[in-house]
N, C-alpha and C. Protein backbone atom coordinates (compact mmCIF):
# COMPACT_ATOMS: atom_id res chain seq x y z
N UNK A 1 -22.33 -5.15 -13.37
CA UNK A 1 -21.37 -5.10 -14.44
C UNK A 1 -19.98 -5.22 -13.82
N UNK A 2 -19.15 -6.11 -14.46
CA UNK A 2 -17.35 -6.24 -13.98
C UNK A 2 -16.71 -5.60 -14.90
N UNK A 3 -15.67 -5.16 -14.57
CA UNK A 3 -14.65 -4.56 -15.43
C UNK A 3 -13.41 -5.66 -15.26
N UNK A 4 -12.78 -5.95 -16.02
CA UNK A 4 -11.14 -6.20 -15.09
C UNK A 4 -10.28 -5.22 -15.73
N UNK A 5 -9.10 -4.84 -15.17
CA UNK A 5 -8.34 -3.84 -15.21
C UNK A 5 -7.01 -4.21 -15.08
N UNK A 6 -6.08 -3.62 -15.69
CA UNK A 6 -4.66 -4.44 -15.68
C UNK A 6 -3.87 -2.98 -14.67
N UNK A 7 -2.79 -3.08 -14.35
CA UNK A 7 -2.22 -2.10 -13.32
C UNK A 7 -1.56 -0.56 -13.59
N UNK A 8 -1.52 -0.82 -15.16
CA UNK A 8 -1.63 0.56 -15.81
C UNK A 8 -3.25 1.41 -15.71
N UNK A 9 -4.29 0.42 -15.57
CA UNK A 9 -5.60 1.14 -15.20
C UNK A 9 -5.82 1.61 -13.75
N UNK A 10 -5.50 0.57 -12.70
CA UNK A 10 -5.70 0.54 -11.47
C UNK A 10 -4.63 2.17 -11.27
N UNK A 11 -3.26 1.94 -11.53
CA UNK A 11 -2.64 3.89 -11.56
C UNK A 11 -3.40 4.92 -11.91
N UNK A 12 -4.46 4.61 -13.28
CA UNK A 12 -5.22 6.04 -13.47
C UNK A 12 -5.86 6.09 -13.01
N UNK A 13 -7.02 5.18 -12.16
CA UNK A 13 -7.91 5.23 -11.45
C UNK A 13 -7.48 5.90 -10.01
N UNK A 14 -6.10 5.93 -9.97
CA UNK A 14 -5.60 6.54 -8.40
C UNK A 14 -5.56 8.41 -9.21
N UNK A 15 -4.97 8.59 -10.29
CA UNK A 15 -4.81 9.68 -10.79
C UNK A 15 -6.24 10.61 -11.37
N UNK A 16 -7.24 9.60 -11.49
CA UNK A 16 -8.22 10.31 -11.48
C UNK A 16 -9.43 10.39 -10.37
N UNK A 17 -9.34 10.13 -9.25
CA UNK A 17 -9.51 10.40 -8.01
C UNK A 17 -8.99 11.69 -7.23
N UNK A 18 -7.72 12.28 -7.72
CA UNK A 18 -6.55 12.68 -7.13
C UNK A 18 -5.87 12.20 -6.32
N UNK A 19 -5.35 11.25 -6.23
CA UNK A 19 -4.44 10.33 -5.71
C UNK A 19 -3.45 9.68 -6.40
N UNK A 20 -3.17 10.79 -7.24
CA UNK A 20 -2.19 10.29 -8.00
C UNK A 20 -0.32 10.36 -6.94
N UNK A 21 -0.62 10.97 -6.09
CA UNK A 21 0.60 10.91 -4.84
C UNK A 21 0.13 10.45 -4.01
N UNK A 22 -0.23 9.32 -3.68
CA UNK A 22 -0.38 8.83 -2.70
C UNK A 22 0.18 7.40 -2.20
N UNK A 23 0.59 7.23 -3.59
CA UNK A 23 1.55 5.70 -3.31
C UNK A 23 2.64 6.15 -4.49
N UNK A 24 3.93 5.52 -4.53
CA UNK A 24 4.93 5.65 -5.28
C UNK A 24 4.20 4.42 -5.93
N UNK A 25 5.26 4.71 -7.36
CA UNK A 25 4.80 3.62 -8.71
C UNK A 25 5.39 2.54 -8.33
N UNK A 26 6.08 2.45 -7.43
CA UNK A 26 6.66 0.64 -6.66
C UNK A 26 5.17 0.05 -5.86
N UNK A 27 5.00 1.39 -5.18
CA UNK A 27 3.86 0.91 -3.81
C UNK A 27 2.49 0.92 -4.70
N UNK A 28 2.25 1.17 -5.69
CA UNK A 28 1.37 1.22 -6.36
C UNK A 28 1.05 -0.20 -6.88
N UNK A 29 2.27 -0.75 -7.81
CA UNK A 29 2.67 -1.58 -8.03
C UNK A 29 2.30 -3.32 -6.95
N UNK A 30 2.91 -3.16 -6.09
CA UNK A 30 2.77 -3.90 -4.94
C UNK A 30 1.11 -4.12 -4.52
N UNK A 31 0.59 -2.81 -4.25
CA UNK A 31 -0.51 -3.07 -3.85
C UNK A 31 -1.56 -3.74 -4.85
N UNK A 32 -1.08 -3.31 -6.11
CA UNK A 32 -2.12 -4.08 -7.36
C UNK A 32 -1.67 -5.50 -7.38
N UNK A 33 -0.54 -5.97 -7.08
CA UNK A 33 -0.45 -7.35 -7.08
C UNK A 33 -0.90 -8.25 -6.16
N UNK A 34 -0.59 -7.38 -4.92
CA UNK A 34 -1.47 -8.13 -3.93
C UNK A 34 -3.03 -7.94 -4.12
N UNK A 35 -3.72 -7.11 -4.46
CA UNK A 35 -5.13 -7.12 -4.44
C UNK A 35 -5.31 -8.87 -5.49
N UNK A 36 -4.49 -8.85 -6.65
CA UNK A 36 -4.73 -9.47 -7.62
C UNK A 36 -4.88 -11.25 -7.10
N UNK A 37 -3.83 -11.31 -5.97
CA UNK A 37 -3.57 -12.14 -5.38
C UNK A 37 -4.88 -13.14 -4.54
N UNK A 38 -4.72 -12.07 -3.82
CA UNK A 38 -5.72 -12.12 -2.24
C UNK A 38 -7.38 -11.87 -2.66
N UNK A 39 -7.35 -10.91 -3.64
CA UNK A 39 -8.81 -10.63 -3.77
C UNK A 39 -9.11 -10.25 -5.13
N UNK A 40 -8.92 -11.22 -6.21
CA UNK A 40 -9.46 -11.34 -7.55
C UNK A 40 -10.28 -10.46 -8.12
N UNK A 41 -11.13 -10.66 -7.30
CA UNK A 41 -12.94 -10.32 -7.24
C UNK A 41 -12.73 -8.98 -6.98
N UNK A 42 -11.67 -8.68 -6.13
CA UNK A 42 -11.93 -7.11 -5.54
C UNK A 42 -12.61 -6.03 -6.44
N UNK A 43 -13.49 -5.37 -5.44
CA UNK A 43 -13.90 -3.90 -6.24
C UNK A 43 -13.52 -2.82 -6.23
N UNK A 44 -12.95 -2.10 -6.85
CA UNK A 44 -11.77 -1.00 -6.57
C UNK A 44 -12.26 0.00 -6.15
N UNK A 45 -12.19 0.68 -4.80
CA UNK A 45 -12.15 1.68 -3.93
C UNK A 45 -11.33 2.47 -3.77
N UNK A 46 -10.49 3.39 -4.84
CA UNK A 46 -9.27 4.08 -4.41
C UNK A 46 -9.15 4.87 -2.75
N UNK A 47 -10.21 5.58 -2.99
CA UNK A 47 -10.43 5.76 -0.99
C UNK A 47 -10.20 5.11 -0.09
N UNK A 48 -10.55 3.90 -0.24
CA UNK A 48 -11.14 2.85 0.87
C UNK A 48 -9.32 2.54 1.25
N UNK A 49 -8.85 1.85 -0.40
CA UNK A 49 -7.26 1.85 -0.54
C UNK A 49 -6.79 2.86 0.44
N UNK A 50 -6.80 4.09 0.22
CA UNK A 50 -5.72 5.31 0.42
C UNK A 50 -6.13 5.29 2.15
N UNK A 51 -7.00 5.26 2.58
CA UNK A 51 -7.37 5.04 3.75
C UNK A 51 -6.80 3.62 4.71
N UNK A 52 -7.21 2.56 3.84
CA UNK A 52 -6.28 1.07 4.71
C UNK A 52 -4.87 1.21 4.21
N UNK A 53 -4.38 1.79 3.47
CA UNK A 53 -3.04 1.97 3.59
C UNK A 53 -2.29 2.61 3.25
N UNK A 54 -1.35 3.01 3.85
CA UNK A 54 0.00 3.38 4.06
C UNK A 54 1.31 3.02 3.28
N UNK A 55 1.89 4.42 2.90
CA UNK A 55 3.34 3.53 2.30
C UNK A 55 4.38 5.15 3.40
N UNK A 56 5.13 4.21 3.87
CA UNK A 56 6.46 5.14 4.75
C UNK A 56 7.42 4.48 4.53
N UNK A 57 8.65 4.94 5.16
CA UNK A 57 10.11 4.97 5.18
C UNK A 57 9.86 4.27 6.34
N UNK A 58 11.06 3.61 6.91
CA UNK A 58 11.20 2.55 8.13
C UNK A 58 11.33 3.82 9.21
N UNK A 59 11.94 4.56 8.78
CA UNK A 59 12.47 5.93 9.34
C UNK A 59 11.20 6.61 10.04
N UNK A 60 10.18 6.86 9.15
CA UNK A 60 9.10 7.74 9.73
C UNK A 60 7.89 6.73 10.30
N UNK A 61 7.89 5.61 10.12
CA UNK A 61 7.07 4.20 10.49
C UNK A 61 7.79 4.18 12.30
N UNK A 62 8.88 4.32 12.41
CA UNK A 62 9.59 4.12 13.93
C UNK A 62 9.06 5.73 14.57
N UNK A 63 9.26 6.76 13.80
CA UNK A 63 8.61 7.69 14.65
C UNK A 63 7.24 8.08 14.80
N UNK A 64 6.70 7.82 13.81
CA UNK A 64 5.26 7.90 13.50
C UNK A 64 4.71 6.55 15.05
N UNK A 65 5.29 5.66 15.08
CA UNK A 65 5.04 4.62 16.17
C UNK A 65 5.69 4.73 17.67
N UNK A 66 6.72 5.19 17.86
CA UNK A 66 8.39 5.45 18.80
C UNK A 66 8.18 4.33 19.14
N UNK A 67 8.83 4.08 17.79
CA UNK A 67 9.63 2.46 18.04
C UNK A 67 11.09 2.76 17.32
N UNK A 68 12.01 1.44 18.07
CA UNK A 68 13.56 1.85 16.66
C UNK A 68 13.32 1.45 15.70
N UNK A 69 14.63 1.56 14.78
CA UNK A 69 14.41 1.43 13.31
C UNK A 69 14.56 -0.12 13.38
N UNK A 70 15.08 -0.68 14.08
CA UNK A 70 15.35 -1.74 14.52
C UNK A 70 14.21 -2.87 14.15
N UNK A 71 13.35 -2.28 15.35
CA UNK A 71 12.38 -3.24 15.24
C UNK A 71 11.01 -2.87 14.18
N UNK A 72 11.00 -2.20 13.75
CA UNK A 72 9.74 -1.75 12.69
C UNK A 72 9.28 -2.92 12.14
N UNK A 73 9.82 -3.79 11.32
CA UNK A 73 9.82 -4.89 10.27
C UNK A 73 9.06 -5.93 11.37
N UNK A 74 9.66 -6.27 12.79
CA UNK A 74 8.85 -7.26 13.65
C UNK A 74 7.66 -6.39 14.54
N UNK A 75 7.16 -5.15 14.60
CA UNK A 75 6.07 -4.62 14.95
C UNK A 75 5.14 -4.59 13.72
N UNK A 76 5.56 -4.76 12.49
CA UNK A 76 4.59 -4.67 11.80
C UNK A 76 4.04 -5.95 11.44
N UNK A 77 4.68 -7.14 11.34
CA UNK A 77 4.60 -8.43 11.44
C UNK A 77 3.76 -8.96 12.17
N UNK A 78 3.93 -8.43 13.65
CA UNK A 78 2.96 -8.70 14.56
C UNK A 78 1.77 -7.73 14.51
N UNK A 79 1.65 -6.50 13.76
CA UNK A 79 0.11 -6.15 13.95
C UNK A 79 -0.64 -5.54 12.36
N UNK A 80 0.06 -6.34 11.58
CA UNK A 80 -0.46 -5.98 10.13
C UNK A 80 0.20 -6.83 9.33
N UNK A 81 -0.44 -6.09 8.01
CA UNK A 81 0.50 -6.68 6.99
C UNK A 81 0.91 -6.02 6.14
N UNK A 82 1.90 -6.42 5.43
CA UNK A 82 3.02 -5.30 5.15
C UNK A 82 3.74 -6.06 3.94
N UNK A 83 4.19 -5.23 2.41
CA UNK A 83 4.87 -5.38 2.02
C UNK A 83 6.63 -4.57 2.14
N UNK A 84 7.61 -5.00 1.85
CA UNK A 84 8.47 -4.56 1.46
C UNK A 84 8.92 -4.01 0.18
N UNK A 85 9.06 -2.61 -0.15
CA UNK A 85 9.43 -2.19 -1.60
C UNK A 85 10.48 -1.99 -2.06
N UNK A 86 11.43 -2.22 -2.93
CA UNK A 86 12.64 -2.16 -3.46
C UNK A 86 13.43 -0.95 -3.00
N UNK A 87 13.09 0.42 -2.55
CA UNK A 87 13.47 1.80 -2.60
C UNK A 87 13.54 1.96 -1.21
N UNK A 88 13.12 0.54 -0.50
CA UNK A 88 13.36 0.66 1.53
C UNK A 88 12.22 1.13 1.96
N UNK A 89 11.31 1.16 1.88
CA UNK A 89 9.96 2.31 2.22
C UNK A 89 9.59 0.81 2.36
N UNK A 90 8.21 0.66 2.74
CA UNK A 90 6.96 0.08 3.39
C UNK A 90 5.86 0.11 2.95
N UNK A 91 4.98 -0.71 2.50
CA UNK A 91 3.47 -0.20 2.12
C UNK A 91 3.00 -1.62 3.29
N UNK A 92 2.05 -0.64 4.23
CA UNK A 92 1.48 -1.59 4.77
C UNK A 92 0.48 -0.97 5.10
N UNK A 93 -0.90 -2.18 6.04
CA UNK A 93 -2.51 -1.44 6.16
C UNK A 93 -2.26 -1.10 7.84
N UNK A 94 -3.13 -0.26 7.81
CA UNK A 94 -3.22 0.99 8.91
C UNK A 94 -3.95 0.11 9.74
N UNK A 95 -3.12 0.17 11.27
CA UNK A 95 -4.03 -0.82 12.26
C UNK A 95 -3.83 0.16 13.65
């Protein structure tokens, strides 16, 4: 059986998991567009999600790594992939 789901569903499905903090409503946002993108078909795993990725500040991405703030944007380039969110934060997958 398929469902499809529009991105007001894909949010409750994070909220009824308890994961309703685990991505901001930008990074939330982002990540439903890219799934929509890249993987149509996808089957929604809020776990699997909350587990491959990550949303940080450039700020805690450089210390979380000890790298500068500098270079965050070209370390992540080179070992993931990564959106940019309007609010300066990061949602990218855990490598």
């Amino acid at each position: 059986m398929f469902k499809t789901i529009n991105v007001y569903d894909f949010r409750d499905e994070f909220k009824a998991m308890g994961r309703a903090n685990q991505f901001s409503y930008d990074g939330l946002q982002a990540l439903f567009e890219m799934l929509e993108e890249i993987a149509p078909e996808y089957e929604l795993d809020v776990i699997a999600l909350c587990c491959d990725y990550t949303e940080a500040t450039i700020e805690d991405i450089a210390n979380n790594y000890c790298i500068s703030e500098q270079s965050v944007l070209t370390h992540l380039s080179e070992n993931t992939f990564f959106i940019e969110l309007n609010d300066g934060s990061v949602l990218y997958q855990q490598f």
